[in-house]
N, C-alpha and C. Protein backbone atom coordinates (compact mmCIF):
# COMPACT_ATOMS: atom_id res chain seq x y z
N UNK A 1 0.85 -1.17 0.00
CA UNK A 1 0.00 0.00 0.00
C UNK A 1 0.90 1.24 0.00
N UNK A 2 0.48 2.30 -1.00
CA UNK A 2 1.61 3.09 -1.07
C UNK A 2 0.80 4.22 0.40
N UNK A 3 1.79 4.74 0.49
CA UNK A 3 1.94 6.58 1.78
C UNK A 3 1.38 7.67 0.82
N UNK A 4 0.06 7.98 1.41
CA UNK A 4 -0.74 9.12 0.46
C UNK A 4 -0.49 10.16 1.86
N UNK A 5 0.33 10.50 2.67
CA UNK A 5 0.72 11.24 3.11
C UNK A 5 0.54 12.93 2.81
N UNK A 6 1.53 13.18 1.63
CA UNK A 6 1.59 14.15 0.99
C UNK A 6 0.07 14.90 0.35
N UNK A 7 -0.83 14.01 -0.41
CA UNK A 7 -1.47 14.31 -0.56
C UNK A 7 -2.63 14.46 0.48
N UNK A 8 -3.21 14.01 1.10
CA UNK A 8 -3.85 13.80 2.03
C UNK A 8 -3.17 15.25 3.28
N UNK A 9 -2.20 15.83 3.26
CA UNK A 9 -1.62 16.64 4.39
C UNK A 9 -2.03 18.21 2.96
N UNK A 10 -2.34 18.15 2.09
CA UNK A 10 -2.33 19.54 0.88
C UNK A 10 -4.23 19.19 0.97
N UNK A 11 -4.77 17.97 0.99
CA UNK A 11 -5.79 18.30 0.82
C UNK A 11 -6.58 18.99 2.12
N UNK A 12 -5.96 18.29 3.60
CA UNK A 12 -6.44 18.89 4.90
C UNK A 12 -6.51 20.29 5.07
N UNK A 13 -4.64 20.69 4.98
CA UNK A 13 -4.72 22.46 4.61
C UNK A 13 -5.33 23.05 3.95
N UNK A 14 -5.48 22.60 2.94
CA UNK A 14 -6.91 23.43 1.82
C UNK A 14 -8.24 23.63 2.53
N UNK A 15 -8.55 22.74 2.62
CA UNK A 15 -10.19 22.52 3.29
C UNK A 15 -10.31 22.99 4.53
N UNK A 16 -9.58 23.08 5.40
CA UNK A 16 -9.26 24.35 6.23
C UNK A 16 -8.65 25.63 6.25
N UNK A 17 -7.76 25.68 5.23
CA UNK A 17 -7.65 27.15 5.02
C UNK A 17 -6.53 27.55 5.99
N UNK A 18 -5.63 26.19 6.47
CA UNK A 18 -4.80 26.28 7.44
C UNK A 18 -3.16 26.77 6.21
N UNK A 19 -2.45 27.04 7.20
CA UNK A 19 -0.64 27.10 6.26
C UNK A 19 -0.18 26.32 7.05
N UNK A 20 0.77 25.80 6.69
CA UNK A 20 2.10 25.03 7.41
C UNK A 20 2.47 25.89 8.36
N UNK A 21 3.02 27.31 8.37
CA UNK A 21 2.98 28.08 10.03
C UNK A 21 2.04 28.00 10.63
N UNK A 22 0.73 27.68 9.96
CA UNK A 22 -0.61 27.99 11.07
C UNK A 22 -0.43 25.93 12.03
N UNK A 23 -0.38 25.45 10.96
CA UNK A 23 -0.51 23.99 11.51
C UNK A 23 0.76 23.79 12.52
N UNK A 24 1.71 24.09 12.05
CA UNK A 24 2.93 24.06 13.30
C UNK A 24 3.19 24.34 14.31
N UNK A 25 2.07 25.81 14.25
CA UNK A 25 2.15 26.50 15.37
C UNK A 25 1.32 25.80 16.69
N UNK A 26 -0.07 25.01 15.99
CA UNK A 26 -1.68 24.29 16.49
C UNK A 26 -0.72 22.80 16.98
N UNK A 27 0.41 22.33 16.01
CA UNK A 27 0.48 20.98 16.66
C UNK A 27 1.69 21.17 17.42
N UNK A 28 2.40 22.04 17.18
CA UNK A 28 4.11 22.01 18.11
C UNK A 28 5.13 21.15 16.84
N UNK A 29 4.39 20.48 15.72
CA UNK A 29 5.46 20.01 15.13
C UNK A 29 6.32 21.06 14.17
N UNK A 30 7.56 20.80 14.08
CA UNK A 30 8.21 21.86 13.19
C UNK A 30 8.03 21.69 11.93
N UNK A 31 8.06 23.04 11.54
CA UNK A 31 7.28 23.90 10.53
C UNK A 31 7.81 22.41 9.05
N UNK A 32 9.71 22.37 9.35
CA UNK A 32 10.07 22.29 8.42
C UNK A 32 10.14 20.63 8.18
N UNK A 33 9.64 19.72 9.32
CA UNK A 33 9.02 18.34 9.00
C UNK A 33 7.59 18.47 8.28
N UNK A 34 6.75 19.38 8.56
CA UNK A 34 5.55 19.07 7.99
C UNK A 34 5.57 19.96 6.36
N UNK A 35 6.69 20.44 6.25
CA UNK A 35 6.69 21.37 4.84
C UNK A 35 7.69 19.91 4.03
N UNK A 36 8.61 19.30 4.60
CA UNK A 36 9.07 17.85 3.65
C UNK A 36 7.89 16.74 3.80
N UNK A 37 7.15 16.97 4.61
CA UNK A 37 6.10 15.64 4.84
C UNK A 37 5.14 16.37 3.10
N UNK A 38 4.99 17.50 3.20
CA UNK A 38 4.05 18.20 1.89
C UNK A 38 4.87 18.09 0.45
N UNK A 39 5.86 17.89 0.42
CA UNK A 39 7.01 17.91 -0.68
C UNK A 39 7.16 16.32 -1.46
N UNK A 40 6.74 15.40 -0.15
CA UNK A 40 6.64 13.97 -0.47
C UNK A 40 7.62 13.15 0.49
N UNK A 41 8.40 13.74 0.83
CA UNK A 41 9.54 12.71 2.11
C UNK A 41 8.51 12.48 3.49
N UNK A 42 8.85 10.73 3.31
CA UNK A 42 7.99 10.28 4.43
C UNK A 42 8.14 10.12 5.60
N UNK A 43 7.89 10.18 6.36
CA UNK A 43 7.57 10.34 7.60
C UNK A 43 9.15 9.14 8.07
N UNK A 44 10.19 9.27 9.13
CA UNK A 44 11.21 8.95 10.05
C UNK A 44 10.88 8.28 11.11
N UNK A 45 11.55 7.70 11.44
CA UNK A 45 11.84 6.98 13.02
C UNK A 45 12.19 8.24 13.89
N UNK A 46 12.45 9.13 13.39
CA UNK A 46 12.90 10.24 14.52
C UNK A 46 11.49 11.50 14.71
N UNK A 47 10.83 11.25 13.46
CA UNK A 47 9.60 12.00 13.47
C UNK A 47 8.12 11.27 13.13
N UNK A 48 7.95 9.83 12.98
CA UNK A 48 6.70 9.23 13.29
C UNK A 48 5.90 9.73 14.23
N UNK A 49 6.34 9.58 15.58
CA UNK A 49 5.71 10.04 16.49
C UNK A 49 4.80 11.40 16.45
N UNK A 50 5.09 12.20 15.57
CA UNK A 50 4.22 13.08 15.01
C UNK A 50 3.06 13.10 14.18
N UNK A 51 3.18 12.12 13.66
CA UNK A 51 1.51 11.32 12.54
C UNK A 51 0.72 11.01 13.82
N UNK A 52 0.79 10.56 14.91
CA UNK A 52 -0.79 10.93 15.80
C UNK A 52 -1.08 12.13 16.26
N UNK A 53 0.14 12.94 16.47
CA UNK A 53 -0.72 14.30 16.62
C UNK A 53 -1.42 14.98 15.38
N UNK A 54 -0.68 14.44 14.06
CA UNK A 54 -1.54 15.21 12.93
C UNK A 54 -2.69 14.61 12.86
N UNK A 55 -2.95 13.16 13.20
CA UNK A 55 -4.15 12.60 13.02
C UNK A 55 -5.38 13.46 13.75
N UNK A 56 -4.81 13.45 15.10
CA UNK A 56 -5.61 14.03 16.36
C UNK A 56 -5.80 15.65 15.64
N UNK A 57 -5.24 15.95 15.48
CA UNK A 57 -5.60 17.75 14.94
C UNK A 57 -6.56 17.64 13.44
N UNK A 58 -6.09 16.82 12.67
CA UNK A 58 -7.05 16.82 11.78
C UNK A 58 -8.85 16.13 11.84
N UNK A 59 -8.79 15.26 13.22
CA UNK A 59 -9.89 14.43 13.50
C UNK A 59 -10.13 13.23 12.20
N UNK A 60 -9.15 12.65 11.79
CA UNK A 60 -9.08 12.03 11.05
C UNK A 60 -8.42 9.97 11.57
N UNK A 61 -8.36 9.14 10.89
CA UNK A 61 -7.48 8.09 11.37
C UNK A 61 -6.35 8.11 10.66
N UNK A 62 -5.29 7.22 11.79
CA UNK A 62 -4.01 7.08 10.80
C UNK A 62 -4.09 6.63 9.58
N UNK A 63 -5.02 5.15 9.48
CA UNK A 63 -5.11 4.78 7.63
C UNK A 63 -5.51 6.17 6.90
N UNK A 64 -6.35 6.37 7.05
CA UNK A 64 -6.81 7.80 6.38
C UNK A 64 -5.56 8.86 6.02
N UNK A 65 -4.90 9.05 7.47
CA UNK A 65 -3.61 10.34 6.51
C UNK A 65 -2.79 9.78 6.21
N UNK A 66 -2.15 8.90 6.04
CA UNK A 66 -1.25 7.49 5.88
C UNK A 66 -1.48 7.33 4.59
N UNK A 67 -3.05 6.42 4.34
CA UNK A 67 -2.39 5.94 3.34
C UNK A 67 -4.09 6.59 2.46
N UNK A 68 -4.74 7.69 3.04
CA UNK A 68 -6.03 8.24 2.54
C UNK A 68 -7.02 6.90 2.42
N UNK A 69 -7.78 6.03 3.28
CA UNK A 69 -8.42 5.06 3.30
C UNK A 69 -9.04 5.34 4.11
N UNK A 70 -10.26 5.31 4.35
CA UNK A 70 -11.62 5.68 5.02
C UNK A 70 -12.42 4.43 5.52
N UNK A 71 -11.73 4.36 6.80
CA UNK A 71 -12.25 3.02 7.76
C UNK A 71 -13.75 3.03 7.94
N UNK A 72 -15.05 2.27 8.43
CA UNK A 72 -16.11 2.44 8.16
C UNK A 72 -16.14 2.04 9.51
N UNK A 73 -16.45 2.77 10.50
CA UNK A 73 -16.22 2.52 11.89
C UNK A 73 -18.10 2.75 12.83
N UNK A 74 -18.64 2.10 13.21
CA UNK A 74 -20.00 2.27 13.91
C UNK A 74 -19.38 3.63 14.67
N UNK A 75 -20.44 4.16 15.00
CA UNK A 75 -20.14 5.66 15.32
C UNK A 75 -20.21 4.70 17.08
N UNK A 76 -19.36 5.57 17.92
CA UNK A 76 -19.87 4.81 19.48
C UNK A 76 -19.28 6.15 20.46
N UNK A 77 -20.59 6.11 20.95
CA UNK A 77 -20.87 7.33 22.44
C UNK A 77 -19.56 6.44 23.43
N UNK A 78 -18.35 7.04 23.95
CA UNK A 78 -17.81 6.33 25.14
C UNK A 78 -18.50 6.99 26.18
N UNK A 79 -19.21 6.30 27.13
CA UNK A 79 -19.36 6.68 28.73
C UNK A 79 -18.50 6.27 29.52
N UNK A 80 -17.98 5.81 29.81
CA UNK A 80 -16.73 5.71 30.83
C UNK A 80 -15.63 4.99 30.42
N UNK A 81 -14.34 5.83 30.81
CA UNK A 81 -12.82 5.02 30.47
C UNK A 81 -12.14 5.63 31.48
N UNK A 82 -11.35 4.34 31.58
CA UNK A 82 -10.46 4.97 33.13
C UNK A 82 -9.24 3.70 32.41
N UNK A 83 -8.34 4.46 33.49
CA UNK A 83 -7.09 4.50 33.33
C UNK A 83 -6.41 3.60 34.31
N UNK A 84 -5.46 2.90 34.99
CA UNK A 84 -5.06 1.92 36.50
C UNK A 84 -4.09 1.42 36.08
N UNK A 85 -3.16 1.22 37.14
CA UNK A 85 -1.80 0.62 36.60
C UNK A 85 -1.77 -0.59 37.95
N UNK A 86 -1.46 -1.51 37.56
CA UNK A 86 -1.03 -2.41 38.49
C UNK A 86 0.32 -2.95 38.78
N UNK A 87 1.16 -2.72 39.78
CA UNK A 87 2.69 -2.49 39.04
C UNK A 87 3.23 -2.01 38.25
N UNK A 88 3.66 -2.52 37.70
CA UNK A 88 4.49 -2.30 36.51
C UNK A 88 3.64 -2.41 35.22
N UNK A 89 2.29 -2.85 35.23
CA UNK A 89 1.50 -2.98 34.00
C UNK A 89 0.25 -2.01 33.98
N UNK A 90 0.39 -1.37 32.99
CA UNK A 90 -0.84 -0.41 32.54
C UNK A 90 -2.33 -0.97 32.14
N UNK A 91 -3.97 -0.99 32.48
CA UNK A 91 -4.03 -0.77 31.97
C UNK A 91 -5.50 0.48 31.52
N UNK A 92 -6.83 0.16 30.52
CA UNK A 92 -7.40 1.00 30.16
C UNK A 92 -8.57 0.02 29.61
N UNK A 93 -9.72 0.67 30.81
CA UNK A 93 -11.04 0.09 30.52
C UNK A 93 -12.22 1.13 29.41
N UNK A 94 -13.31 0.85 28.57
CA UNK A 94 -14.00 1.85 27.97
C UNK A 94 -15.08 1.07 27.69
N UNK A 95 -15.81 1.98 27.89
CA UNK A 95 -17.50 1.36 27.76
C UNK A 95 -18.27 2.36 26.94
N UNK A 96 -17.99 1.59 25.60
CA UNK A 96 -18.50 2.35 24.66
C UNK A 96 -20.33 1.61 24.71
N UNK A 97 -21.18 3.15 24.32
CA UNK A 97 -22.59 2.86 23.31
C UNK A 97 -22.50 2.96 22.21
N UNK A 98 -22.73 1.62 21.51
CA UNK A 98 -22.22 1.32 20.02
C UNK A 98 -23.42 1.13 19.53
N UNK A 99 -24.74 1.49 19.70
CA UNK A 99 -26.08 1.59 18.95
C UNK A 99 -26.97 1.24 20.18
N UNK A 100 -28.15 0.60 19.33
CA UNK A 100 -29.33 0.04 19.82
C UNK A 100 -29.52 -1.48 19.94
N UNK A 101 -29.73 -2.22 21.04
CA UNK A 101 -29.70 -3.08 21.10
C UNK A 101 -31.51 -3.78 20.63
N UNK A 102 -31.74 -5.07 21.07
CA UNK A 102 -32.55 -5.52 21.01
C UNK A 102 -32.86 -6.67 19.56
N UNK A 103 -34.10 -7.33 19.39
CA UNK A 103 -34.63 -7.75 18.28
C UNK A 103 -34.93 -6.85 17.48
């Protein structure tokens, strides 16, 4: 599967009306990773860690800015998630409403 990255990061800015200073400034990532991420150079081991914050700012999923693929996900209300560590192990409960039940 090819990295629609590039495109997918020119079509977000458009449709918001954002610039690469405006987005850099909103995510903390530097200006001049997300201006080579727009040029076509893909995403690093030293700057991955930055594709979930673009995800999270755009309200989008990683397949989606990755590789532009549009997951088909049941929409789901979370009411409660909590967080607990037990020792040394993390972890994370969530109780999603994922529709209507019944016959």
């Amino acid at each position: 599967m090819e990295i629609k990255l590039k495109e997918v990061l020119r079509r977000e800015l458009k449709g918001r009306g954002e610039s690469i200073n405006e987005l850099s400034r909103k995510t903390k990532i530097p200006r001049s990773t997300l201006h080579n991420w727009q040029q076509g150079t893909l995403p690093t081991a030293k700057n991955l860690h930055y594709i979930r914050t673009l995800s999270i700012h755009f309200k989008i999923t990683l397949s989606e800015l990755l590789f532009n693929v549009k997951e088909e996900r049941a929409a789901a209300e979370v009411l409660v998630s909590s967080l607990f560590t037990d020792g040394d192990r993390k972890y994370k409960i969530t109780i999603e409403k994922t529709g209507r039940g019944g016959a």
